[in-house]
N, C-alpha and C. Protein backbone atom coordinates (compact mmCIF):
# COMPACT_ATOMS: atom_id res chain seq x y z
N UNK A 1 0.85 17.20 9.73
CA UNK A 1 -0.52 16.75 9.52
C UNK A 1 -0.88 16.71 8.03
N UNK A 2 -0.77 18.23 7.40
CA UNK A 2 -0.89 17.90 5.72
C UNK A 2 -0.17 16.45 5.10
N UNK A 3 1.21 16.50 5.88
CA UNK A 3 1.69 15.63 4.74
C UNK A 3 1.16 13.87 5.15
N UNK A 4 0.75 13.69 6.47
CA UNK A 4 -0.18 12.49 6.43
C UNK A 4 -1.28 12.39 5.13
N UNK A 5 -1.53 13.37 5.62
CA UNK A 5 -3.16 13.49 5.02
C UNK A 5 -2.87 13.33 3.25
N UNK A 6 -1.76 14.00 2.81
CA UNK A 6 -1.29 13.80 1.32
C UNK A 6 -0.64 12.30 1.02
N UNK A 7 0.18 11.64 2.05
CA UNK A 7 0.28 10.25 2.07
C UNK A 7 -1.24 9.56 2.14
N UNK A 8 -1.90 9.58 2.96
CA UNK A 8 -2.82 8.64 2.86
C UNK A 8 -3.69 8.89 1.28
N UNK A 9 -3.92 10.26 0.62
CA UNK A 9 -4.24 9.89 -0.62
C UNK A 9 -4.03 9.70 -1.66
N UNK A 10 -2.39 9.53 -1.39
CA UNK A 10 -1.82 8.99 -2.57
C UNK A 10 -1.84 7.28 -2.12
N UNK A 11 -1.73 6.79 -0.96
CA UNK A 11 -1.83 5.23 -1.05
C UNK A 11 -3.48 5.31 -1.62
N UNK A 12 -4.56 5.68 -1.64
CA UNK A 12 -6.04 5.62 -1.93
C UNK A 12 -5.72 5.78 -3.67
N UNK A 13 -5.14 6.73 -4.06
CA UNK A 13 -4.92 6.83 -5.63
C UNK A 13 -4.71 5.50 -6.07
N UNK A 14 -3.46 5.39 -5.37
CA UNK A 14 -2.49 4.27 -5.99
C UNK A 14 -3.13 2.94 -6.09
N UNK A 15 -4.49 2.64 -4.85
CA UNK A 15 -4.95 1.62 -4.70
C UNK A 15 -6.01 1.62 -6.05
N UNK A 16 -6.25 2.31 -5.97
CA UNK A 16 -7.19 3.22 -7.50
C UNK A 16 -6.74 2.56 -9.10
N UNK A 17 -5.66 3.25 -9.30
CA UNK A 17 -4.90 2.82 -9.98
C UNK A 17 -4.45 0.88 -10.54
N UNK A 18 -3.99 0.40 -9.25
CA UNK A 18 -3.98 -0.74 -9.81
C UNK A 18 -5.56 -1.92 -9.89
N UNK A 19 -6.31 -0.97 -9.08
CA UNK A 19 -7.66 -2.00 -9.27
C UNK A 19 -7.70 -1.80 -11.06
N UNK A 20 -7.53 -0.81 -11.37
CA UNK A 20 -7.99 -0.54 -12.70
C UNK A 20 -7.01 -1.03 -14.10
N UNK A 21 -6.11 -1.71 -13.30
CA UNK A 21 -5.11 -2.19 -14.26
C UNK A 21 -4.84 -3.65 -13.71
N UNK A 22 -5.41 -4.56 -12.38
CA UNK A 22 -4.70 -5.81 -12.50
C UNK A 22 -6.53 -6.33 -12.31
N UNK A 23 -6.31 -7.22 -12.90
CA UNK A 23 -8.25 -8.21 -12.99
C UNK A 23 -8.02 -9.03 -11.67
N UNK A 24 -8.90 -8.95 -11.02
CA UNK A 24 -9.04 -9.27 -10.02
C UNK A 24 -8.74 -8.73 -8.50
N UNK A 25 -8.43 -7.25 -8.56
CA UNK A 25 -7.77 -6.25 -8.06
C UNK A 25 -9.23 -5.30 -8.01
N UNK A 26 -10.00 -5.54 -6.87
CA UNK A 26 -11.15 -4.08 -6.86
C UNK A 26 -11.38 -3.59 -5.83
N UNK A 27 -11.72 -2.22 -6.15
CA UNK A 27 -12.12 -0.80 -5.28
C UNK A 27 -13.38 -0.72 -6.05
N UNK A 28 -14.32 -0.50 -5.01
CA UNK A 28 -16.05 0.49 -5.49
C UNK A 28 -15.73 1.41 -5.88
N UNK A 29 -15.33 2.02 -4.88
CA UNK A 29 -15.60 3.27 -4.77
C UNK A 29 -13.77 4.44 -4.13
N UNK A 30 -13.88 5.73 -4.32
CA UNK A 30 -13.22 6.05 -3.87
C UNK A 30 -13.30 6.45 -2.06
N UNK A 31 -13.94 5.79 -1.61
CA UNK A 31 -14.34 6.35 -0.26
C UNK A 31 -14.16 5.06 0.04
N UNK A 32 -14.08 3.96 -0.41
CA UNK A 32 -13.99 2.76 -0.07
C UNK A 32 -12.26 2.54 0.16
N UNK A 33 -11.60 3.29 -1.11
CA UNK A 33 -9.59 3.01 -1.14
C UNK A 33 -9.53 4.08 -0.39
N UNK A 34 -9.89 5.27 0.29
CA UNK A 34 -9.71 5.78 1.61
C UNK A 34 -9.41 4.63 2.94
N UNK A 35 -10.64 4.34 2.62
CA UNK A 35 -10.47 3.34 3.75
C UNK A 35 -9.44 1.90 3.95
N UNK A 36 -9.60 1.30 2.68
CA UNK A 36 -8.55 0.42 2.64
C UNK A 36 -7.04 0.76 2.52
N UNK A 37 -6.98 2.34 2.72
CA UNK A 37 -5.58 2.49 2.35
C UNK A 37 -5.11 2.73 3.37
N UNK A 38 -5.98 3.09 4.80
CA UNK A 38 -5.68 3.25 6.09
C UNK A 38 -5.95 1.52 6.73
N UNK A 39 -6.78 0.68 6.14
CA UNK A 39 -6.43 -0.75 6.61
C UNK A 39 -5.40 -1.05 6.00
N UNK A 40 -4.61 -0.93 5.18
CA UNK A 40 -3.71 -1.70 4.83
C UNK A 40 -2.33 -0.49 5.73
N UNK A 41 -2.56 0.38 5.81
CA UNK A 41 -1.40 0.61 6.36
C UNK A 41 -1.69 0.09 7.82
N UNK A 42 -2.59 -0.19 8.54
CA UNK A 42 -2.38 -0.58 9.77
C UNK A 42 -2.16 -2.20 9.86
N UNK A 43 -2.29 -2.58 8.90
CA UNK A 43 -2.20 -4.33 8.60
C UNK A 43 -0.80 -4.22 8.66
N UNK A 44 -0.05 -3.35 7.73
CA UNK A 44 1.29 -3.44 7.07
C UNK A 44 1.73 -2.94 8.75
N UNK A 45 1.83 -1.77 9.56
CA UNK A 45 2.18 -1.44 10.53
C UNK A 45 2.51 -2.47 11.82
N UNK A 46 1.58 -3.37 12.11
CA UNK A 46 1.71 -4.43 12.93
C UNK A 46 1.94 -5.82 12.78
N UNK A 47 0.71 -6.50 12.18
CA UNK A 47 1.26 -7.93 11.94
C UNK A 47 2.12 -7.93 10.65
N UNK A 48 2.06 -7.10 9.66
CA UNK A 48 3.42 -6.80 8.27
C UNK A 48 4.82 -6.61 9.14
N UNK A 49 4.91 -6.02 10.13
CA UNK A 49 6.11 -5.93 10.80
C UNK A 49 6.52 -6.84 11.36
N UNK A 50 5.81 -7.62 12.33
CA UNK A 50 5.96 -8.79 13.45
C UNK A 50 5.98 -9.65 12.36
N UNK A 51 5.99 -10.05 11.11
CA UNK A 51 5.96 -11.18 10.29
C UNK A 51 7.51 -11.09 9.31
N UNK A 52 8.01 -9.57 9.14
CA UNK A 52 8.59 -9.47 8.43
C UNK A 52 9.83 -9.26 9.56
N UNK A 53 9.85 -9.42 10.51
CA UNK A 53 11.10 -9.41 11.60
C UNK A 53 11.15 -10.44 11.82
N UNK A 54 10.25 -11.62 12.52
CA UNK A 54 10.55 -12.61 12.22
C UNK A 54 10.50 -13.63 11.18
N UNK A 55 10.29 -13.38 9.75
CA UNK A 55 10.93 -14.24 8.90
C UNK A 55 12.15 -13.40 7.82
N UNK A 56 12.83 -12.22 8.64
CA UNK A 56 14.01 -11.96 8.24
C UNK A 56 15.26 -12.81 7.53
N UNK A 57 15.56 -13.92 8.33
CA UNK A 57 16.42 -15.16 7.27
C UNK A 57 15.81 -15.52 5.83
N UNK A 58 14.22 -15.60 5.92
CA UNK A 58 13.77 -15.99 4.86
C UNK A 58 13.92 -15.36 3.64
N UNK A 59 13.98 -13.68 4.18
CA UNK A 59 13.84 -12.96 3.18
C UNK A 59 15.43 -12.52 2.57
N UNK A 60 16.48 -12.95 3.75
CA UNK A 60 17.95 -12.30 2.97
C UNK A 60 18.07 -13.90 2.21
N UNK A 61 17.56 -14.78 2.39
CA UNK A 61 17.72 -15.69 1.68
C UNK A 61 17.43 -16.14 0.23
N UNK A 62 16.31 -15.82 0.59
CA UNK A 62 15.12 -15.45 -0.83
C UNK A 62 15.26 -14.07 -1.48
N UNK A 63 16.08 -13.50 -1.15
CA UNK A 63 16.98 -12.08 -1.69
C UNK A 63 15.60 -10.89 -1.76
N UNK A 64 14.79 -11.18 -0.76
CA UNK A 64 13.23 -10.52 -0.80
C UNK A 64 11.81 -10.88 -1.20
N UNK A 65 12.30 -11.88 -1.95
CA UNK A 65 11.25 -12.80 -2.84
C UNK A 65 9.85 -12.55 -1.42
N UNK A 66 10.40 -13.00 -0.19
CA UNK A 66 9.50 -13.58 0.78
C UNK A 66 8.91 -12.00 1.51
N UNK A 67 9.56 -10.75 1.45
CA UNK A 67 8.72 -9.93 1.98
C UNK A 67 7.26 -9.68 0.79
N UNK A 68 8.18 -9.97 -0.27
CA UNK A 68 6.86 -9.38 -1.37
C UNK A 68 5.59 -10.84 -1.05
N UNK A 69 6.00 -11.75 -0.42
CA UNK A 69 4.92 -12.44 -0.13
C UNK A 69 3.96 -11.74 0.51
N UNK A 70 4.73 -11.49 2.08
CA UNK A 70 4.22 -11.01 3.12
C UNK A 70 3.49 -10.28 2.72
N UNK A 71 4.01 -9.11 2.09
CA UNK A 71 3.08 -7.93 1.55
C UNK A 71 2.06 -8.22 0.63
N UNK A 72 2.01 -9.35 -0.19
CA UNK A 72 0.45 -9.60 -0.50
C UNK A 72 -0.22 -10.30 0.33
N UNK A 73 0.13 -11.38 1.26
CA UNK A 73 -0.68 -11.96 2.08
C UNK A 73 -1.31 -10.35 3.39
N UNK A 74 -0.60 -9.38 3.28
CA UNK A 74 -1.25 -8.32 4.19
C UNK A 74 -2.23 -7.47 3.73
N UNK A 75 -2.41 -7.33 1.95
CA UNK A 75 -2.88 -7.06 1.18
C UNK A 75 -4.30 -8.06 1.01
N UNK A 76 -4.49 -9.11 1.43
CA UNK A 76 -5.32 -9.98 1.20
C UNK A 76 -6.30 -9.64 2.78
N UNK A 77 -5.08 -9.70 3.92
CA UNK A 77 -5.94 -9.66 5.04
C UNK A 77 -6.68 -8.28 5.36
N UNK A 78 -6.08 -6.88 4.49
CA UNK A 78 -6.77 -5.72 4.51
C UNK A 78 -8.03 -5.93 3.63
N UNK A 79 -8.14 -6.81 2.91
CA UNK A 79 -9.39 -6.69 1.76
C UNK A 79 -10.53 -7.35 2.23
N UNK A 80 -10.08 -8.46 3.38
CA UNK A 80 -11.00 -9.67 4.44
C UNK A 80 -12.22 -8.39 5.09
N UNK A 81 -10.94 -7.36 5.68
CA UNK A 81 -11.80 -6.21 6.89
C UNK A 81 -12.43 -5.06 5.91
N UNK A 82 -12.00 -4.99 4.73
CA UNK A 82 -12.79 -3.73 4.27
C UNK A 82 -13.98 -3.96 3.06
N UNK A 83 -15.07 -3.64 3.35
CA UNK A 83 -15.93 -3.71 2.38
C UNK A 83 -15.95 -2.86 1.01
N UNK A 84 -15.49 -3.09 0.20
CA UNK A 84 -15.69 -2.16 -1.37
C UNK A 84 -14.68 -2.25 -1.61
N UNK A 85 -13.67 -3.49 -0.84
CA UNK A 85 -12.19 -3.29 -1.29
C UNK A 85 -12.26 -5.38 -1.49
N UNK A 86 -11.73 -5.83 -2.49
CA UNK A 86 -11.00 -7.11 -2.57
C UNK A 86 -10.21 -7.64 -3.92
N UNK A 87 -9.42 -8.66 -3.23
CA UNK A 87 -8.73 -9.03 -3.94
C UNK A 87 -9.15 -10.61 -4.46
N UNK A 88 -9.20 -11.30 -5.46
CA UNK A 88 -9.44 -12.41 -5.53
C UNK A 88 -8.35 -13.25 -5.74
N UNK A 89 -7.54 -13.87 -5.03
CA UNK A 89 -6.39 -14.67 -5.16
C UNK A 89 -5.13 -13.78 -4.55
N UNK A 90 -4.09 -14.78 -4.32
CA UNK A 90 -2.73 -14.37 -4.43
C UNK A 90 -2.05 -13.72 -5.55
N UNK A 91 -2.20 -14.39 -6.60
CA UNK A 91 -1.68 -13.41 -7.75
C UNK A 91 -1.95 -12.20 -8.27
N UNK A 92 -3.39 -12.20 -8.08
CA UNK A 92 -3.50 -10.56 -7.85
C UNK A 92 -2.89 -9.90 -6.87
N UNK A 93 -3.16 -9.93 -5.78
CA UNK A 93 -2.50 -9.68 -4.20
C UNK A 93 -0.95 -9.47 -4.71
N UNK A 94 -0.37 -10.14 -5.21
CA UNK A 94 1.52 -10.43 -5.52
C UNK A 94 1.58 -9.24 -6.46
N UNK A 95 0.80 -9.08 -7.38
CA UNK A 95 0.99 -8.38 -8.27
C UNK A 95 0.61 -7.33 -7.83
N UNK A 96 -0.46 -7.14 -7.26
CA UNK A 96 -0.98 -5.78 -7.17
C UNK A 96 -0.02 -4.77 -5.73
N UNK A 97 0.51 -5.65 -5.00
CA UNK A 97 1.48 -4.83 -4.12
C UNK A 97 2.61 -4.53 -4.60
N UNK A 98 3.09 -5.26 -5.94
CA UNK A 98 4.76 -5.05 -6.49
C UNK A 98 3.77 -3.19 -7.26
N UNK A 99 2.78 -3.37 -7.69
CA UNK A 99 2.33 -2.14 -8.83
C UNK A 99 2.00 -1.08 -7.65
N UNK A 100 1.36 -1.26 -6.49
CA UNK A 100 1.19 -0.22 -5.34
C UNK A 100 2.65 0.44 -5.18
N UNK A 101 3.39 -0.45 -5.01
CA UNK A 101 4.77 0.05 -4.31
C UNK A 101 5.30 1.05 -5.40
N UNK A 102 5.47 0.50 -6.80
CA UNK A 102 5.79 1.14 -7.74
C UNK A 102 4.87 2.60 -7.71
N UNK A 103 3.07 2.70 -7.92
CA UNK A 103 2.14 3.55 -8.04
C UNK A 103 2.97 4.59 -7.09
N UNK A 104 3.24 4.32 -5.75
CA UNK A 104 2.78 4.96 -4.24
C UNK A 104 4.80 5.90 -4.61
N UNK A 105 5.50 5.35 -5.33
CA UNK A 105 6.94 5.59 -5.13
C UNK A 105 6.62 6.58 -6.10
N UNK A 106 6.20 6.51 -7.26
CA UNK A 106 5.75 7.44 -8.67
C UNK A 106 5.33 9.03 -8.60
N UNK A 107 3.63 8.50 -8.16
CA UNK A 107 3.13 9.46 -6.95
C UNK A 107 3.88 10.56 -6.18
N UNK A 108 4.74 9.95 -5.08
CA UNK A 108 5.55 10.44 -4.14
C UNK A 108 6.30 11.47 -4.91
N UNK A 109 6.73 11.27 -5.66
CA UNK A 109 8.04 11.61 -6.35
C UNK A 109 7.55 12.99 -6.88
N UNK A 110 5.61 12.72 -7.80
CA UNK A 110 4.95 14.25 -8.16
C UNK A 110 4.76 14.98 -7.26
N UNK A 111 4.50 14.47 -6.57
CA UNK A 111 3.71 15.17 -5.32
C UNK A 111 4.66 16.33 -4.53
N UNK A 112 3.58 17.78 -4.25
CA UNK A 112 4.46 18.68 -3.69
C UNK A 112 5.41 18.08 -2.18
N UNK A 113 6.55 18.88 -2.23
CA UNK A 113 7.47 18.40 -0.95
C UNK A 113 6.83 19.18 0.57
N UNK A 114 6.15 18.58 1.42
CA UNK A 114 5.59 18.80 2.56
C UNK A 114 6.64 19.47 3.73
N UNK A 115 7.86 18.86 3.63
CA UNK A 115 8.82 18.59 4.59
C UNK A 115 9.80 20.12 4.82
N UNK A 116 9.39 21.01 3.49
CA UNK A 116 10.50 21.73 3.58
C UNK A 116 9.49 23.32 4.38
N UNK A 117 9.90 23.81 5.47
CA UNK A 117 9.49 24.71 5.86
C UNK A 117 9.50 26.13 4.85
N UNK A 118 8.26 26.68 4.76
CA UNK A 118 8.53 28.17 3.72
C UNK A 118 9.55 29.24 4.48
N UNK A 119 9.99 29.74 3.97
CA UNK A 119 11.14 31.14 4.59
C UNK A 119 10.38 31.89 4.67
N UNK A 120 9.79 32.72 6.01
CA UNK A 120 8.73 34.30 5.65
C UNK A 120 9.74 35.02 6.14
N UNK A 121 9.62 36.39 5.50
CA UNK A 121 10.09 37.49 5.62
C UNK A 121 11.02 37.54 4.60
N UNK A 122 11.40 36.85 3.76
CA UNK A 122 12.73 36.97 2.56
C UNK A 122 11.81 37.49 1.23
């Protein structure tokens, strides 16, 4: 449960982060990239999946070029449903999911390790 709860605010950081570094890339508020960081993972969870399974050829073809589409066009459709969250264009959207992925991998990496059980009694 913690370590959800520490994922979901590092995608809210991260969304944080690149509003404040790509123009055309905005968050209000931080209660607002709460929220868009749980729409975009449920965007990315279902139709990001069903889009990215079936245009699999596209993407070993396009050597990935075409998921990083996907992933801003899912990035665009999370910003449609959330209020205090948008993107204006694709190129923001393109850009701002290559800098999430990067933010959210960065992040991850500081962030305490959830996974490892403490030893009591040693």
């Amino acid at each position: 449960m913690m370590r959800l709860l520490l994922n979901w605010l590092i995608s809210a950081i991260s969304l944080l982060i690149v509003a404040h570094v790509i123009k055309g890339f905005n968050v209000s508020s931080f209660q607002s990239a709460l929220i868009a960081a749980v729409a975009i993972g449920l965007v990315n969870s279902t139709l990001g999946l069903v889009l990215k399974f079936l245009s699999f050829p596209w993407i070993i073809l396009t050597l990935g070029v075409a998921s990083l589409v996907i992933n801003a066009l899912m990035l665009m459709l999370a910003a449609y449903f959330v209020d205090g969250f948008s993107v204006d264009g694709f190129i923001p959207a393109f850009i701002g999911s290559i800098l999430m992925s990067i933010s959210n991998f960065i992040l991850r990496l500081l962030a305490p390790d959830l996974s490892k059980k403490k030893e009591a009694g040693k």
